[in-house]
N, C-alpha and C. Protein backbone atom coordinates (compact mmCIF):
# COMPACT_ATOMS: atom_id res chain seq x y z
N UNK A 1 37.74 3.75 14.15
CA UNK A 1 39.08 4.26 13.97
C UNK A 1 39.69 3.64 12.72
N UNK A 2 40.26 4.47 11.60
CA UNK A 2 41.03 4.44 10.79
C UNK A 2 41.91 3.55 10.91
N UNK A 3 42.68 2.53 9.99
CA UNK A 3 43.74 1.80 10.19
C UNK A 3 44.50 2.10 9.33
N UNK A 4 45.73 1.92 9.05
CA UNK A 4 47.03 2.12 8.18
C UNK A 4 47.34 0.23 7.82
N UNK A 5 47.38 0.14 6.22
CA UNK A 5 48.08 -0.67 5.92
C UNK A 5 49.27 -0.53 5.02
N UNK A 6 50.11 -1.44 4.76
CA UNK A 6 51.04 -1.60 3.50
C UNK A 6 50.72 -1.71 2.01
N UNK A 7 50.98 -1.42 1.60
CA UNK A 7 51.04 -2.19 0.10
C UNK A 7 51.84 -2.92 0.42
N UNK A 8 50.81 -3.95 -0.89
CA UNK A 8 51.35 -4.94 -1.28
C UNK A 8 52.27 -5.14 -2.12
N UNK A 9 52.21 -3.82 -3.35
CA UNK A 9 53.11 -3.95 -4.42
C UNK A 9 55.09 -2.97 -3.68
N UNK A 10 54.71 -1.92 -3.31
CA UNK A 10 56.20 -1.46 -2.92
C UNK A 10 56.10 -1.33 -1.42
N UNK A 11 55.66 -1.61 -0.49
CA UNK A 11 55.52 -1.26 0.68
C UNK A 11 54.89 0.42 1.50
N UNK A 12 54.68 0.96 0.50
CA UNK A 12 54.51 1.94 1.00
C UNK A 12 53.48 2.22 1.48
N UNK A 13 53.34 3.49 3.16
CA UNK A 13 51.69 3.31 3.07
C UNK A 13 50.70 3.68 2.47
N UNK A 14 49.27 3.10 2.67
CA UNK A 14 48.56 3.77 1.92
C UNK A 14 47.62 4.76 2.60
N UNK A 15 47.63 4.95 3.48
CA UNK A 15 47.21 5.88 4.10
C UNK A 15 45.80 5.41 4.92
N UNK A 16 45.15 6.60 5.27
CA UNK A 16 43.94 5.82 6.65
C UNK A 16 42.72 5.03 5.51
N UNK A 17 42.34 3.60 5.91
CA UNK A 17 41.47 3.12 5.34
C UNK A 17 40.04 3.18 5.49
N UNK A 18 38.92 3.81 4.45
CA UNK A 18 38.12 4.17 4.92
C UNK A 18 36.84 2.84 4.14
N UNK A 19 35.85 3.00 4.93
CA UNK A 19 34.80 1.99 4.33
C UNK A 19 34.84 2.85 2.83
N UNK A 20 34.11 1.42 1.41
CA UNK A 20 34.20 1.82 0.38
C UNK A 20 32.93 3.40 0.54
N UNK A 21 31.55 3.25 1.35
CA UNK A 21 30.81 4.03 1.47
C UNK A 21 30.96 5.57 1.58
N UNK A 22 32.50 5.72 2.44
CA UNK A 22 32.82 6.71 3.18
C UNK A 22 33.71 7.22 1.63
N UNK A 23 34.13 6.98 1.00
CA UNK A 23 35.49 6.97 0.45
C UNK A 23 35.03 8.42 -0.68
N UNK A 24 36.31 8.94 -0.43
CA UNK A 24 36.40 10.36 -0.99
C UNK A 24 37.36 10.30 -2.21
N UNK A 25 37.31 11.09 -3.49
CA UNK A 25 38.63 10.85 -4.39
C UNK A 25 39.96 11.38 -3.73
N UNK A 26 40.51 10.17 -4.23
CA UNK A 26 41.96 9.95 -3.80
C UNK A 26 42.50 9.05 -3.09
N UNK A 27 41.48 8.46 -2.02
CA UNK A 27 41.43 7.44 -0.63
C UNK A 27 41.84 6.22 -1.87
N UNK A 28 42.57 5.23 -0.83
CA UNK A 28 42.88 4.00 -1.56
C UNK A 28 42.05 2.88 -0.67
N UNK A 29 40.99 2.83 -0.80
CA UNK A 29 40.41 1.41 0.08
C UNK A 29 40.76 0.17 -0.84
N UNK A 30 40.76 -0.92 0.30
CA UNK A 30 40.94 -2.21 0.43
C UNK A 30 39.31 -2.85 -0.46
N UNK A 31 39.21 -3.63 -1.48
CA UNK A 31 37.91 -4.29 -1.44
C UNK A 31 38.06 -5.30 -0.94
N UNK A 32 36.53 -5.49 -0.11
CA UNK A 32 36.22 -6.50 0.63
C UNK A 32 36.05 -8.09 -0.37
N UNK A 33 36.70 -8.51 0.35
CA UNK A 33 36.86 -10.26 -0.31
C UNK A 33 36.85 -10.41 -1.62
N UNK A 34 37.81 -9.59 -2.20
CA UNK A 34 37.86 -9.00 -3.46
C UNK A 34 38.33 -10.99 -4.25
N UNK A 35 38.55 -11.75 -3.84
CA UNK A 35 39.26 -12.77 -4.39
C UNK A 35 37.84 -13.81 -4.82
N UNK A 36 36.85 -13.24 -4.27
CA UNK A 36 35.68 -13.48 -5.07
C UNK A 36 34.48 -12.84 -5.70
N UNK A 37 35.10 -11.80 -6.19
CA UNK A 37 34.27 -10.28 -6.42
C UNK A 37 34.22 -10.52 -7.77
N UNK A 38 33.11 -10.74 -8.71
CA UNK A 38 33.12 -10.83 -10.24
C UNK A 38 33.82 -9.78 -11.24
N UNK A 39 33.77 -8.86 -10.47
CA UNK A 39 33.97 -8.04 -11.66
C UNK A 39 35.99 -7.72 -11.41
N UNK A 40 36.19 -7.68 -10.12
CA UNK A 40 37.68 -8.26 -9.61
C UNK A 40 38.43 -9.31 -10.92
N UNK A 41 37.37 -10.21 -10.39
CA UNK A 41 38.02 -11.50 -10.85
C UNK A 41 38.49 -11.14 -13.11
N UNK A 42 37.07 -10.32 -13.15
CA UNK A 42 37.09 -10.13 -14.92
C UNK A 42 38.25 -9.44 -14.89
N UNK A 43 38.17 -8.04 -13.83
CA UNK A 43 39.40 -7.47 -14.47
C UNK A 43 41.51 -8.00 -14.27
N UNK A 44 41.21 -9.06 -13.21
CA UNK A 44 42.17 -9.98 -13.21
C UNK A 44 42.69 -10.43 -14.57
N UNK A 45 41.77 -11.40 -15.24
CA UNK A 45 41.68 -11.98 -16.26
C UNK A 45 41.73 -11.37 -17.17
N UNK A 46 41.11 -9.80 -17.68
CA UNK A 46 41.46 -9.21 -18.65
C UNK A 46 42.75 -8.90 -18.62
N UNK A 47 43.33 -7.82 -17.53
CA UNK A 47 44.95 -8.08 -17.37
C UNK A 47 45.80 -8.71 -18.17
N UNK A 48 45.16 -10.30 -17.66
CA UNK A 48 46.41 -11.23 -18.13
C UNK A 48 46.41 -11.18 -19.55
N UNK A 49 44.66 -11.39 -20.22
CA UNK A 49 44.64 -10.97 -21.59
C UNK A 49 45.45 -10.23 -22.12
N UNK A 50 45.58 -8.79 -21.57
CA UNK A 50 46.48 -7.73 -22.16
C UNK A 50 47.96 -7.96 -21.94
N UNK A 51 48.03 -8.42 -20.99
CA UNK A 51 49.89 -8.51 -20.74
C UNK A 51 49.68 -9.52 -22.09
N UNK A 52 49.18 -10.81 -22.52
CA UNK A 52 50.14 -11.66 -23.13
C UNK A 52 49.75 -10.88 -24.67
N UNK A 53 49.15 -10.32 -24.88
CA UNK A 53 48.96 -9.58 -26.11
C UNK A 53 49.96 -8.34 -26.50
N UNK A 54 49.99 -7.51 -25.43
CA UNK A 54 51.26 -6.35 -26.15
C UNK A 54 52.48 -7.28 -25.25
N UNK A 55 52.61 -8.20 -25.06
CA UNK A 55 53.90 -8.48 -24.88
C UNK A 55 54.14 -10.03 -25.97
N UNK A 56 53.28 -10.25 -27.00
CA UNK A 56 53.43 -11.72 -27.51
C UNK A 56 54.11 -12.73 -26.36
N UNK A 57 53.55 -12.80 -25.83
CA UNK A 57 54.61 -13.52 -24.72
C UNK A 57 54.45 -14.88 -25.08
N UNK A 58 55.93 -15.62 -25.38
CA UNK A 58 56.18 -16.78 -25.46
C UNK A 58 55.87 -17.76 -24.51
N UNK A 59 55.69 -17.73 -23.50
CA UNK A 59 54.75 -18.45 -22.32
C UNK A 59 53.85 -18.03 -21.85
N UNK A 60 52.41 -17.95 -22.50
CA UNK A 60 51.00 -17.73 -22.15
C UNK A 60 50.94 -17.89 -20.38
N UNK A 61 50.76 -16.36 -19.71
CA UNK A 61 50.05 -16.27 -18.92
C UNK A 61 48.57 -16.87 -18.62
N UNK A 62 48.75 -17.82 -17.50
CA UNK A 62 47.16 -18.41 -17.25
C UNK A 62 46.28 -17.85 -15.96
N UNK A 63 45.18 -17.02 -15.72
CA UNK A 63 45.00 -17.05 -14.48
C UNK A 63 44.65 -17.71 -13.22
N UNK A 64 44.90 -17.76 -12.00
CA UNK A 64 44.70 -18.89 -11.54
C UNK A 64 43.87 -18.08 -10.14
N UNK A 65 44.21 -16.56 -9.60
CA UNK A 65 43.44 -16.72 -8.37
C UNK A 65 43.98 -15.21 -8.05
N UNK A 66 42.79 -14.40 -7.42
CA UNK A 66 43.37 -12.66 -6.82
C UNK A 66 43.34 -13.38 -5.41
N UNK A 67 44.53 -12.59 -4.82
CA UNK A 67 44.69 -12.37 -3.81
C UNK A 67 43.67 -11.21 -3.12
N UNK A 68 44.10 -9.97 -3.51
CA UNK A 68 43.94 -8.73 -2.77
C UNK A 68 43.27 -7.95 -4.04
N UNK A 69 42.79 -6.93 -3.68
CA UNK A 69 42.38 -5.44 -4.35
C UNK A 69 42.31 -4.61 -3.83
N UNK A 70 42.65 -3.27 -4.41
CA UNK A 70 42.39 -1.82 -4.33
C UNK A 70 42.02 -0.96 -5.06
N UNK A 71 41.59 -0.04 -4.27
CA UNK A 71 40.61 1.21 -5.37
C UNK A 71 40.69 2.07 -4.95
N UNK A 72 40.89 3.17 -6.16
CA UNK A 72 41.79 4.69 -6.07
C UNK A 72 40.96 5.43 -6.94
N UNK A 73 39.85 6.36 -6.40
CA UNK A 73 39.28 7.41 -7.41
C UNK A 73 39.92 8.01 -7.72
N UNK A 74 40.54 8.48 -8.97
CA UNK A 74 41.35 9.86 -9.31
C UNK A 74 40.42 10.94 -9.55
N UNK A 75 40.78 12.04 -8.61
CA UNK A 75 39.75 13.07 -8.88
C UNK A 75 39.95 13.73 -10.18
N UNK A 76 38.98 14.20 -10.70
CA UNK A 76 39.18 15.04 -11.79
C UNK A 76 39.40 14.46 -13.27
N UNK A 77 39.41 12.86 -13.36
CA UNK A 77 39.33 12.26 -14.43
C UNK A 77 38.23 10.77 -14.75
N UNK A 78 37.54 11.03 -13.45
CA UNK A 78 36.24 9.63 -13.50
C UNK A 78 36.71 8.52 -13.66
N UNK A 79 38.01 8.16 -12.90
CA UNK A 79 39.13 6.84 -13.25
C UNK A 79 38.95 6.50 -12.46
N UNK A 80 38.76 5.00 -11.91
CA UNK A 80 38.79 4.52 -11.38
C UNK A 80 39.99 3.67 -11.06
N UNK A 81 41.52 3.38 -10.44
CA UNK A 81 42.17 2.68 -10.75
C UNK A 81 42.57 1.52 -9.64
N UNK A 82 42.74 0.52 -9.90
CA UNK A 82 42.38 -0.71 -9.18
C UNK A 82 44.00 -1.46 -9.73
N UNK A 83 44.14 -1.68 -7.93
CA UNK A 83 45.31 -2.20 -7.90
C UNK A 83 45.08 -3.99 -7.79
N UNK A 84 45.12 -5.10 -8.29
CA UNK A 84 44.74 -6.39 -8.34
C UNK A 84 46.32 -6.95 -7.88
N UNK A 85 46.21 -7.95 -7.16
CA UNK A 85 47.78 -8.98 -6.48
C UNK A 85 46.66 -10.29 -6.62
N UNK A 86 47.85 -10.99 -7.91
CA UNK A 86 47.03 -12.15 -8.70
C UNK A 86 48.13 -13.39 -8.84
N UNK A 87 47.62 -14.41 -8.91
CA UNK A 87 48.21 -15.87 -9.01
C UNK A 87 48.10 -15.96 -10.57
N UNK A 88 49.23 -16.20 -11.54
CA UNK A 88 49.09 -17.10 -12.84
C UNK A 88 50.51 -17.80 -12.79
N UNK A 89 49.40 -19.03 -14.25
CA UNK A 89 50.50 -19.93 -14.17
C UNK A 89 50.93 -19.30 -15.40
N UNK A 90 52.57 -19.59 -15.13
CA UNK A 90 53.52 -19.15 -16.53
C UNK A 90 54.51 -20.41 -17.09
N UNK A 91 53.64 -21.64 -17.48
CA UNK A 91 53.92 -22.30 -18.55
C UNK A 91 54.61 -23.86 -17.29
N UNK A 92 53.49 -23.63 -16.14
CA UNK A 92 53.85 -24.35 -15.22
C UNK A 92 54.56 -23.75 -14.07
N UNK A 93 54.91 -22.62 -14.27
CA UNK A 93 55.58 -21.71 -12.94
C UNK A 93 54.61 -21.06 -12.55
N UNK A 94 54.36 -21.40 -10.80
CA UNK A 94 53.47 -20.50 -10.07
C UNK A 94 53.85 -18.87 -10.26
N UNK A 95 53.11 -17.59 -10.00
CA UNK A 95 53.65 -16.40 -9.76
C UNK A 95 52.98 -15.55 -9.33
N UNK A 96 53.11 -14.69 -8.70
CA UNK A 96 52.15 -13.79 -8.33
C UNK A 96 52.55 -12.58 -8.91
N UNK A 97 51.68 -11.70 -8.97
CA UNK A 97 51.78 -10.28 -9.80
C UNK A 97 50.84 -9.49 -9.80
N UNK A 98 51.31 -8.00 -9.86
CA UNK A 98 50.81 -7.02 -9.42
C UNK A 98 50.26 -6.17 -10.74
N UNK A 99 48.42 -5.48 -10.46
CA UNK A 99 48.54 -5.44 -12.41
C UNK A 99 47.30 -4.07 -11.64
N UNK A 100 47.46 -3.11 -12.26
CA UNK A 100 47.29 -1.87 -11.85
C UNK A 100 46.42 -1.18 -13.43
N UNK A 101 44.96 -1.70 -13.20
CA UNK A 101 43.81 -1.06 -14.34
C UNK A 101 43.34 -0.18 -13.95
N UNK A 102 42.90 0.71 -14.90
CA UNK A 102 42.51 2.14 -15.08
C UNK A 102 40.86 2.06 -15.49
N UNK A 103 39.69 1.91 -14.29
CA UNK A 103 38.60 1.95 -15.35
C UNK A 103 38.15 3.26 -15.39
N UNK A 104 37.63 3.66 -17.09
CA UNK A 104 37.20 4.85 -17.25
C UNK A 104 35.68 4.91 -17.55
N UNK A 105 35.07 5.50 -17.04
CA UNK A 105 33.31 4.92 -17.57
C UNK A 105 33.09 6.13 -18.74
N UNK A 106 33.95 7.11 -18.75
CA UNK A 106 33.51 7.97 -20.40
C UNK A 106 34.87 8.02 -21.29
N UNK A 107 34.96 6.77 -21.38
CA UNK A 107 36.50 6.62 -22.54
C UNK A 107 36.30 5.21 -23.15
N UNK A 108 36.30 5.41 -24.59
CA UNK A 108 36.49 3.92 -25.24
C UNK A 108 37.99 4.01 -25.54
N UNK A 109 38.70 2.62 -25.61
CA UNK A 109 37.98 1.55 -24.58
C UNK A 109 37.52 2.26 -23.01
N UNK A 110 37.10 0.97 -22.40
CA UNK A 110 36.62 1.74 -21.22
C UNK A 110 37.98 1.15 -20.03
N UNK A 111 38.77 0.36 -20.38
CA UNK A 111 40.23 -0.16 -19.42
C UNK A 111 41.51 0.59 -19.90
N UNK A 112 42.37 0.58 -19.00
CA UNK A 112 43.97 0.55 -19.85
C UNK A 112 44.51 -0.34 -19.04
N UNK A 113 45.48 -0.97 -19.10
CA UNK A 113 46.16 -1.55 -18.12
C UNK A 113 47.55 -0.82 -18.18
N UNK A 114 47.75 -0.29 -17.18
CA UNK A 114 48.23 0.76 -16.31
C UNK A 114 49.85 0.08 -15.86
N UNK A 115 49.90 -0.95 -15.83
CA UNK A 115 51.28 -1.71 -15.60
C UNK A 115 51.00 -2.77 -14.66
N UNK A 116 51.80 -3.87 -15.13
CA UNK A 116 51.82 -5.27 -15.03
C UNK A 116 52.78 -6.07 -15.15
N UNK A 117 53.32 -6.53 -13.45
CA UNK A 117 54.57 -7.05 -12.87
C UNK A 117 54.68 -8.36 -12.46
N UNK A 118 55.71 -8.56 -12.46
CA UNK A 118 55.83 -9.78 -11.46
C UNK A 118 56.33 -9.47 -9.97
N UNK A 119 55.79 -10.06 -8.69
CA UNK A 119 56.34 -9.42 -7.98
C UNK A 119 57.09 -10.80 -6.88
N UNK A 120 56.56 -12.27 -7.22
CA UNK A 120 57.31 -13.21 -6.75
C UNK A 120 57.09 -14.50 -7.62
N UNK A 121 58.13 -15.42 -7.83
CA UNK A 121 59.12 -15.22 -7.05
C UNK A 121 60.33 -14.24 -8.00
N UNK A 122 61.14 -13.46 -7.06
CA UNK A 122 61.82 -12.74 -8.26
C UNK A 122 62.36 -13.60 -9.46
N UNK A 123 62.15 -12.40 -10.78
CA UNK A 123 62.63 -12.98 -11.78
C UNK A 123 64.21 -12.92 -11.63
């Protein structure tokens, strides 16, 4: 039987969770123990890469740890988009944040980063 969870980023649901095996475009599954999943973890870290680059950000984002992941086939464009809830340090301030990549396997580049928040503690 199907379960219903929350998001993490606005609360909303995401609808019935299916194994990654089962998963049809559009389904949003949960990855399993995604907080030690390599390629999770790269696209964590690239993230942060990109936030502190188009934002010059005066306090270098550091990464420190994923929480959670998700994965969203978009039908009809071979996107893969992956929702990451991540720990960095911001210049000694803990934070967590929500960073939403786009992988494309027939598009150079092959990422976008899709948008990238803070989601505690509020700013």
């Amino acid at each position: 039987m199907a379960t219903q969870v929350a998001s993490p980023i606005d609360g909303n649901k995401l609808g019935d969770i299916k194994p990654i095996g089962l998963m049809t475009p559009g389904d949003i599954t949960p990855i399993p123990d995604a907080e030690h999943n390599d390629y999770i973890i790269y696209l964590a870290r690239w993230a942060i890469d990109e936030y502190n680059k188009e934002h010059n950000a005066t306090s270098i984002l550091k990464f420190k740890k994923v929480y959670c992941a998700f994965k969203q086939e978009v039908p009809g464009v071979y996107d893969i988009m992956y929702s990451i809830i991540l720990e960095a340090d911001d210049g000694g301030r803990m934070g967590v944040y929500a960073a939403t990549v786009s992988a494309q396997s027939r598009q150079i580049p092959p990422r976008k980063l899709v948008d990238f928040r803070k989601i505690f503690p509020p700013a």
